[in-house]
Protein backbone atom coordinates (compact mmCIF):
# COMPACT_ATOMS: atom_id res chain seq x y z
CA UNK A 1 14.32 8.38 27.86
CA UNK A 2 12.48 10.88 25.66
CA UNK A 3 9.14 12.04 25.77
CA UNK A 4 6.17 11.23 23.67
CA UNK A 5 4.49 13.97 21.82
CA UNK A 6 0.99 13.10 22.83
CA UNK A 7 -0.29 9.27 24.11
CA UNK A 8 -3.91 7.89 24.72
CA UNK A 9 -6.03 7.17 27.93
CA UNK A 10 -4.21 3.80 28.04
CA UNK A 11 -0.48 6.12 27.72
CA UNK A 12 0.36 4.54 24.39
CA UNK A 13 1.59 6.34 21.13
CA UNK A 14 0.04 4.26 18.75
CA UNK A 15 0.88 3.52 14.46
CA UNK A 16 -0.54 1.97 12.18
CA UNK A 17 0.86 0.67 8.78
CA UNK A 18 -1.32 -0.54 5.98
CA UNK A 19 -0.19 -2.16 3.61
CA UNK A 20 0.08 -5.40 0.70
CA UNK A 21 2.11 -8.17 0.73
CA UNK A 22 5.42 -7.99 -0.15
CA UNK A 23 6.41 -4.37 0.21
CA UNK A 24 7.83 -5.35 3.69
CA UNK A 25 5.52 -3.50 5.98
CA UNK A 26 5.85 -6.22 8.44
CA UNK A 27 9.61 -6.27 8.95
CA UNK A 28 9.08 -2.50 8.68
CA UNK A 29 6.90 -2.40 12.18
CA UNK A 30 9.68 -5.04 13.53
CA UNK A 31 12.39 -2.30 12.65
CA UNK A 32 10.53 0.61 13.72
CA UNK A 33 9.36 -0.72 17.52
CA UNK A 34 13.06 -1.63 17.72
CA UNK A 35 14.94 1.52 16.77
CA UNK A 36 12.11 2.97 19.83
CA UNK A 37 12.92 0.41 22.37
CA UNK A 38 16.65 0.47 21.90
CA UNK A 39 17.04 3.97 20.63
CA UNK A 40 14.88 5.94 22.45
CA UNK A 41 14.54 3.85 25.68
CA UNK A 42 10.49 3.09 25.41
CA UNK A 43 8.47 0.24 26.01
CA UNK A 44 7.30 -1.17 23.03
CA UNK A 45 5.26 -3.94 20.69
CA UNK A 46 5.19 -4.31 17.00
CA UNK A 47 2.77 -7.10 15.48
CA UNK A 48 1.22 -7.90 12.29
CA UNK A 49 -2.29 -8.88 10.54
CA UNK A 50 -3.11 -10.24 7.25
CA UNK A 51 -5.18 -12.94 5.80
CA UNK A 52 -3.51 -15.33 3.56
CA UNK A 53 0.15 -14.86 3.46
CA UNK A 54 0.91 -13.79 -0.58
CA UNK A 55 2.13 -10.89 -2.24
CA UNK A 56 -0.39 -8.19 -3.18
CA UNK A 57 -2.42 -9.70 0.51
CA UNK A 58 -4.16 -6.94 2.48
CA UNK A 59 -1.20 -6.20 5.52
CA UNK A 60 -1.70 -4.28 8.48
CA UNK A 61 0.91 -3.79 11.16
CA UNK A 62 0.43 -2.08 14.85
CA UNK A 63 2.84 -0.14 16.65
CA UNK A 64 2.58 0.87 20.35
CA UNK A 65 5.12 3.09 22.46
CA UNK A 66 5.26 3.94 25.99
CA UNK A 67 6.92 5.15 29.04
CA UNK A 68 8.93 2.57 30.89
CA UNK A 69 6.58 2.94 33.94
CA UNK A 70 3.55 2.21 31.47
CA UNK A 71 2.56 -1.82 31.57
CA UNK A 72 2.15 -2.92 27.85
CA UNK A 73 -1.13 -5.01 28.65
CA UNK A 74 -3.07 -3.92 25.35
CA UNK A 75 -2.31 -6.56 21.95
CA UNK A 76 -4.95 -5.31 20.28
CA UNK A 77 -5.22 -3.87 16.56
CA UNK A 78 -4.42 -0.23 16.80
CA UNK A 79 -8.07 1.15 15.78
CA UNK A 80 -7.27 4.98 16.85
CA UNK A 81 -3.66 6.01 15.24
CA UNK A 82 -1.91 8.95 16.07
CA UNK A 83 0.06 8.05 12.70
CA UNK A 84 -0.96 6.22 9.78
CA UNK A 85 1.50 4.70 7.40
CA UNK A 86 -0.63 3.66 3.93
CA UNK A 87 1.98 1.59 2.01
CA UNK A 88 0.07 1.66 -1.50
CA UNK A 89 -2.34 4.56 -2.21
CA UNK A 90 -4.90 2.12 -4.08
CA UNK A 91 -5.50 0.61 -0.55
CA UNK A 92 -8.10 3.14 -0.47
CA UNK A 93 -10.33 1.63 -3.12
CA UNK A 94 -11.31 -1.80 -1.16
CA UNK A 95 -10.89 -0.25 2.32
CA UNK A 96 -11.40 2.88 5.21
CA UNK A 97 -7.27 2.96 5.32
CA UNK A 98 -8.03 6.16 7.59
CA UNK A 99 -10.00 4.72 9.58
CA UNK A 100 -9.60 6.00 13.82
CA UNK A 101 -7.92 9.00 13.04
CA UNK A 102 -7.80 11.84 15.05
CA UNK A 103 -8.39 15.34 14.25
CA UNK A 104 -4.24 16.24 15.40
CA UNK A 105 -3.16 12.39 13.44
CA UNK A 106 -0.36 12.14 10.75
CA UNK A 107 -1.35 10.49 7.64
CA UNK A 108 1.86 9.26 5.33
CA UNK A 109 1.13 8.02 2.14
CA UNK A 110 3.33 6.84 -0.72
CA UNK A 111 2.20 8.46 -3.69
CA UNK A 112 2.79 11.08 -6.25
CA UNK A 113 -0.20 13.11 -5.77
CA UNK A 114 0.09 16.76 -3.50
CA UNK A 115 -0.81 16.23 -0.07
CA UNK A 116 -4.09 18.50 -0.93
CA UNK A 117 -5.07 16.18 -3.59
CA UNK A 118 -4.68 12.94 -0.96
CA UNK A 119 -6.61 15.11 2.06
CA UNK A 120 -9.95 15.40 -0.61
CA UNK A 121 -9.50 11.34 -1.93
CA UNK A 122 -9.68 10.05 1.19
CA UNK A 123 -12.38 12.37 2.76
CA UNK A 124 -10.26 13.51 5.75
CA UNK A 125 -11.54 16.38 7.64
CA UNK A 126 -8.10 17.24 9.05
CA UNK A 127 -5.14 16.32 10.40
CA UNK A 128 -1.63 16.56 8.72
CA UNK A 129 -1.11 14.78 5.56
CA UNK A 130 2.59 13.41 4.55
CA UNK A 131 3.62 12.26 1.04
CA UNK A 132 6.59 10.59 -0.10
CA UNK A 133 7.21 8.85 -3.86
CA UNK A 134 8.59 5.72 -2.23
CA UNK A 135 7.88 3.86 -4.82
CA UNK A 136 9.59 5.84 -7.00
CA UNK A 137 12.73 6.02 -4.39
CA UNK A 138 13.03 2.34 -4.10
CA UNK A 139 13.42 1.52 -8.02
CA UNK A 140 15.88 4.18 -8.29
CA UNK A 141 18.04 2.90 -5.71
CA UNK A 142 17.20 -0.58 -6.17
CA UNK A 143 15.61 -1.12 -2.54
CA UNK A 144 12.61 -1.91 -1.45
CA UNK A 145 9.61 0.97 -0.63
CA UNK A 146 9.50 -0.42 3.68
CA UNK A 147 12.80 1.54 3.44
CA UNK A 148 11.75 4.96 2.19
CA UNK A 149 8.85 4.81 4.38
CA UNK A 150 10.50 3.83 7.29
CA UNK A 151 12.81 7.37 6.49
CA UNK A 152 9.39 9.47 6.12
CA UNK A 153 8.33 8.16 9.25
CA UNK A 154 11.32 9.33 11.20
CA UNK A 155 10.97 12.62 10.09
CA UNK A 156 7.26 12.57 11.08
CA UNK A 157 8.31 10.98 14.75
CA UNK A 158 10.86 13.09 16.36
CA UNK A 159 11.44 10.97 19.32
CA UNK A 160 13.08 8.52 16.79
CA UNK A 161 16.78 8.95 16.40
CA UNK A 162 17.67 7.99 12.77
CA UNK A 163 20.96 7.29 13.66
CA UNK A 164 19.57 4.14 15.57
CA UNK A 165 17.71 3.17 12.99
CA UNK A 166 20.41 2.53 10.68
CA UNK A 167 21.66 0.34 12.94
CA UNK A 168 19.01 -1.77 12.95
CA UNK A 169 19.23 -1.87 9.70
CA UNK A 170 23.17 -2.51 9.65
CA UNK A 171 22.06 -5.58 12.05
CA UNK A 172 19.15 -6.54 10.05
CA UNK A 173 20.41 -7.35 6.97
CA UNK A 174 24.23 -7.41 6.60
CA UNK A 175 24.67 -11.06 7.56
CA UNK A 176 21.97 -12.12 4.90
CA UNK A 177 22.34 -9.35 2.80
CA UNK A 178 25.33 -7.19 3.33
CA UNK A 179 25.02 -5.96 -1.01
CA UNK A 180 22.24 -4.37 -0.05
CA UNK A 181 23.19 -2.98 3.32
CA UNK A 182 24.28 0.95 1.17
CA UNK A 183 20.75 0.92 -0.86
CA UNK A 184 18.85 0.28 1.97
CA UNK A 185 20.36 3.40 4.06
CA UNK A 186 20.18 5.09 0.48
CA UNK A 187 16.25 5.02 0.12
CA UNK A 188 16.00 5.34 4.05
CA UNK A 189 17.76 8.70 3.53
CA UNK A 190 15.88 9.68 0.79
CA UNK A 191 12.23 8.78 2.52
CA UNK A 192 13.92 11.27 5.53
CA UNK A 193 14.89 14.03 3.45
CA UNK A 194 12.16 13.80 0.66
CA UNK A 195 8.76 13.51 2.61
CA UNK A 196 6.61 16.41 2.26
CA UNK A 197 4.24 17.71 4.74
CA UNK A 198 1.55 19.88 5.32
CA UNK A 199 -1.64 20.50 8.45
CA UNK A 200 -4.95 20.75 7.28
CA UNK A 201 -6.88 22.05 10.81
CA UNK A 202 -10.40 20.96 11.13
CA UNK A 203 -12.60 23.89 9.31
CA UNK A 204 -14.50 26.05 11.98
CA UNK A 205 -17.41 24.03 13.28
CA UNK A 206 -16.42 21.07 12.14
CA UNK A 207 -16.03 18.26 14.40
CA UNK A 208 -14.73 14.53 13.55
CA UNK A 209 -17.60 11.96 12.94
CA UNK A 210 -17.55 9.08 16.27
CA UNK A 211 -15.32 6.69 16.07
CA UNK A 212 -16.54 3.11 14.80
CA UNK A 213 -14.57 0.12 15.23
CA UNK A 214 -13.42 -1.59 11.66
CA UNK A 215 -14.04 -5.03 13.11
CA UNK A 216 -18.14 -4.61 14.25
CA UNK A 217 -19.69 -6.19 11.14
CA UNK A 218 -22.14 -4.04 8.85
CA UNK A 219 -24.57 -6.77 8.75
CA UNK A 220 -26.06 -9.15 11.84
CA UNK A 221 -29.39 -10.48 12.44
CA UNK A 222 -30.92 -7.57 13.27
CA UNK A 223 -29.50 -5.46 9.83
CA UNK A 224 -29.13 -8.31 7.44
CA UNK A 225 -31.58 -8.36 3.94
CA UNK A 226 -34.65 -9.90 3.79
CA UNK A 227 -34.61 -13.26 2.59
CA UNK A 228 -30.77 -14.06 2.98
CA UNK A 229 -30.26 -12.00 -0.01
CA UNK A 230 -26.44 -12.17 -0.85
CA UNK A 231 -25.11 -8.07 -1.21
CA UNK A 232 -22.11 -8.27 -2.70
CA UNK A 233 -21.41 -11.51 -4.34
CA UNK A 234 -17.61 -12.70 -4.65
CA UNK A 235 -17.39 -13.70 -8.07
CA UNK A 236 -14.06 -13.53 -10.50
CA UNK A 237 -16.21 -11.19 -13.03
CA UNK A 238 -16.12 -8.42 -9.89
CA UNK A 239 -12.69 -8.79 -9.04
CA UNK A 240 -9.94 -5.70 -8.77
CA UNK A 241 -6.46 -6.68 -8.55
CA UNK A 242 -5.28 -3.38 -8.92
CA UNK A 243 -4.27 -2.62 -5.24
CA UNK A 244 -1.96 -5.58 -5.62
CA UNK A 245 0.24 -3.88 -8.78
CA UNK A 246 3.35 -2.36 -6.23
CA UNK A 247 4.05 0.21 -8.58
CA UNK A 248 5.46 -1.31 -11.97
CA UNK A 249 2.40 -2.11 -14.71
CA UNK A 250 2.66 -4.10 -18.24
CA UNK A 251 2.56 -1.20 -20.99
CA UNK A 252 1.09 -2.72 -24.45
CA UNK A 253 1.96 -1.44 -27.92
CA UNK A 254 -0.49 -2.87 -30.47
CA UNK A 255 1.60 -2.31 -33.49
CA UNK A 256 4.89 -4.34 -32.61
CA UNK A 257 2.42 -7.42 -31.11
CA UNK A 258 2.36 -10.56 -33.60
CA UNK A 259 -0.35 -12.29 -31.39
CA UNK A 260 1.40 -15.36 -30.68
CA UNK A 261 -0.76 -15.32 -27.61
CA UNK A 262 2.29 -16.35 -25.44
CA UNK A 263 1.46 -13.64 -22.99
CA UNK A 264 -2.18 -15.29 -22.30
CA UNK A 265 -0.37 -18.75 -21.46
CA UNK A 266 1.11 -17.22 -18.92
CA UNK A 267 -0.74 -14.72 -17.33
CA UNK A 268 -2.45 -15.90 -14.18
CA UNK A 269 -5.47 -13.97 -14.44
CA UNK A 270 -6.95 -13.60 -17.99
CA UNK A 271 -6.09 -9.85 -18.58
CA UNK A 272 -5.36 -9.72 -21.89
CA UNK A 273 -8.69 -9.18 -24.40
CA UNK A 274 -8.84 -11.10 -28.18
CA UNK A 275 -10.99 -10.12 -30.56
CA UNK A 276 -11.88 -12.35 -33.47
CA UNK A 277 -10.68 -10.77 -37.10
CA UNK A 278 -9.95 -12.31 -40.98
CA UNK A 279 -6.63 -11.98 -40.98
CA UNK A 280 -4.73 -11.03 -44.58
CA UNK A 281 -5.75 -13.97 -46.37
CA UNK A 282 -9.79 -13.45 -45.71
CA UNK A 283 -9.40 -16.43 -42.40
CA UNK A 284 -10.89 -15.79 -39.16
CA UNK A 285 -8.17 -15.84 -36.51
CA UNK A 286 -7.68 -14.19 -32.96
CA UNK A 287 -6.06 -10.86 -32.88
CA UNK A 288 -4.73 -9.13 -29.23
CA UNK A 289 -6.62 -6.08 -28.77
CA UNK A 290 -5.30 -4.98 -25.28
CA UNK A 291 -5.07 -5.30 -21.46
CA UNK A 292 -8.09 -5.42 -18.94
CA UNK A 293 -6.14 -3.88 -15.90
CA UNK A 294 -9.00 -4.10 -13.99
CA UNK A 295 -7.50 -8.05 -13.43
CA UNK A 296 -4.08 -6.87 -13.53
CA UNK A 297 -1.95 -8.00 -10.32
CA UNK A 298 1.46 -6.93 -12.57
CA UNK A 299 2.93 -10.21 -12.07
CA UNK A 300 4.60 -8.70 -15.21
CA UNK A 301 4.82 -12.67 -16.47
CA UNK A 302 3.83 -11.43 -19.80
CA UNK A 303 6.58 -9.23 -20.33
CA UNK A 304 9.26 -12.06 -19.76
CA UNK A 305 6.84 -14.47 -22.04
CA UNK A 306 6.87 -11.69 -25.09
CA UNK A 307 9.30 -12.13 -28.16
CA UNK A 308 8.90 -8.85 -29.21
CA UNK A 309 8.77 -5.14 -27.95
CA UNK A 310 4.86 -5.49 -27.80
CA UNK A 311 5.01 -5.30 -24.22
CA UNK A 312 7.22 -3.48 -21.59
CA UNK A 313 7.29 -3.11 -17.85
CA UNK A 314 6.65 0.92 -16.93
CA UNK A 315 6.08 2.71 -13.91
CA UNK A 316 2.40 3.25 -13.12
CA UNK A 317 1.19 6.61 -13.26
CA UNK A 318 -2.52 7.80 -11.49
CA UNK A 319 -4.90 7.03 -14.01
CA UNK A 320 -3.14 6.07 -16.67
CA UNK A 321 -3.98 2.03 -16.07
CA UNK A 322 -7.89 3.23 -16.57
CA UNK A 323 -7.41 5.33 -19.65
CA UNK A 324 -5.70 2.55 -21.38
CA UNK A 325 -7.90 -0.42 -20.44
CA UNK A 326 -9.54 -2.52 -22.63
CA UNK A 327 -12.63 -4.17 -21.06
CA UNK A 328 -14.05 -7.87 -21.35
CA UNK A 329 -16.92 -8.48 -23.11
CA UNK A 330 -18.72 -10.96 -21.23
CA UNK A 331 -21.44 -12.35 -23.57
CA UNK A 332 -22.99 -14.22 -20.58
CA UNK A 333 -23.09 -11.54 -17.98
């Protein structure tokens, strides 16, 4: 049995993945708790929470090792990590994906940015900060991006033996899915040998704010508004689907569009902005002035709907979704 680099007061080494639907964090905390019960002889639980079961979903999924002599008693959400797993960076706009952390915790994220960049977005105060372009990975090798993060998180958990865990995923998925058996190990490989790493110590002084549980609501009878006064309304015009776009986003090029409008019919979620315009002939008639990404899921529907080369399917690059936004105009509002 091998020994854990550091547990709780309850003897558990605890992870936490957060994630969205359909990037496979779920069968990733399956995998992982198996390769440490089997491969490394620990006791071990893997479970998962999310609220209604669709892609682009809010996923979280908890993780617990411990010494064979240690009673698993504890099914609780993990609220104080030692490692955090964040799936999709955006995560961070709608929720504390950091929340629990200690000032010695490991914080992977899939992303492009530098791990200095990440540390000052998220408003950590130290700890060490892992990034690996998973996304990235698991287009290139045609995989999925649970894979390439299941490879950074080996690296970052030594007690793991990745040689187990490519078992696991030989038995996971070459009775169902043997074709994809050599791009799975592929992007797990890659995740292993790609992540990069760096320790950010707490500054001198500094000490980590108190730890808060994530499920004590912000507002009860004794904290709530006067007069039932509702804070933040849930209304379609506030919406942001843009945690739910797993990596690929529509790209729109104005001058090869003919406005047939057979992107709108599809699209799920009224992205696309018309303006009306006379067209050649002096007649009023809609024209297709761009996307609102703000409501942008990428379904990529449109894409398969256009006739043209108006719109394409690209990779999604920080920032680039905001800089190229058209916005609604909502008369009413």
């Amino acid at each position: 049995m091998v020994q854990l680099p550091k547990v709780n007061e309850l003897g558990f080494f605890e992870i936490r993945l957060e994630s969205i639907g359909g990037l496979g964090a779920n069968l990733a905390g399956k995998m992982l708790a198996e390769a440490g019960v089997d491969g490394a002889g620990l006791n071990g639980v893997s479970f998962s929470s999310y609220g209604s079961e669709k892609k682009g979903s809010h996923v979280k999924a908890h993780i617990r090792f411990c010494d064979l002599n240690t009673p698993i008693r504890d099914t609780s959400p993990v609220e104080r990590p030692h490692v955090i797993s964040i799936f999709h960076e955006a995560l961070a706009k709608t929720s504390s994906v950091i929340s629990g952390i200690y000032a010695d915790s490991i914080v992977l994220v899939n992303s492009q940015k530098t791990p200095e960049q990440l540390k000052k977005a998220m408003k950590m105060l130290g700890g060490t900060v892992a990034v690996i372009d998973a996304t990235g990975i698991a287009l290139t090798e045609k995989n999925r991006v649970n894979m390439a993060m299941l490879g950074a998180m080996f690296r970052l958990c030594p007690f793991l033996d990745p040689d187990t865990m490519k078992d696991v995923i030989h038995k996971s998925l070459e009775k169902k899915y043997p074709q994809s058996v050599a791009s799975a190990l592929n992007t797990f490989e890659r995740g292993y040998n790609e992540v990069i790493i760096r320790d950010f110590p707490l500054e001198q002084g500094m000490t980590m704010p108190d730890f808060v549980r994530s499920d004590i609501p912000v507002i009860g009878y004794e904290t709530q508004p006067m007069g039932g006064l509702i804070t933040n309304p849930g209304n379609s015009f506030l919406k942001d689907l843009s945690i739910s776009r797993a990596g690929m986003m529509p790209h729109f090029e104005i001058d090869d569009c003919i406005h047939c409008a057979q992107c709108d019919t599809v699209c799920p979620d009224i992205c696309f902005v018309w303006e009306e315009q006379p067209d050649k002939k002096g007649r009023p008639q809609m024209f297709l002035k761009g996307i609102d990404y703000q409501y942008c899921k990428g379904c990529l529907k449109c894409i398969e709907a256009c006739p043209t080369d108006a719109l394409s399917s690209v990779l999604e690059q920080d920032g680039v979704a905001d800089a190229q936004s058209v916005k609604h105009i909502f008369d009413l509002v």
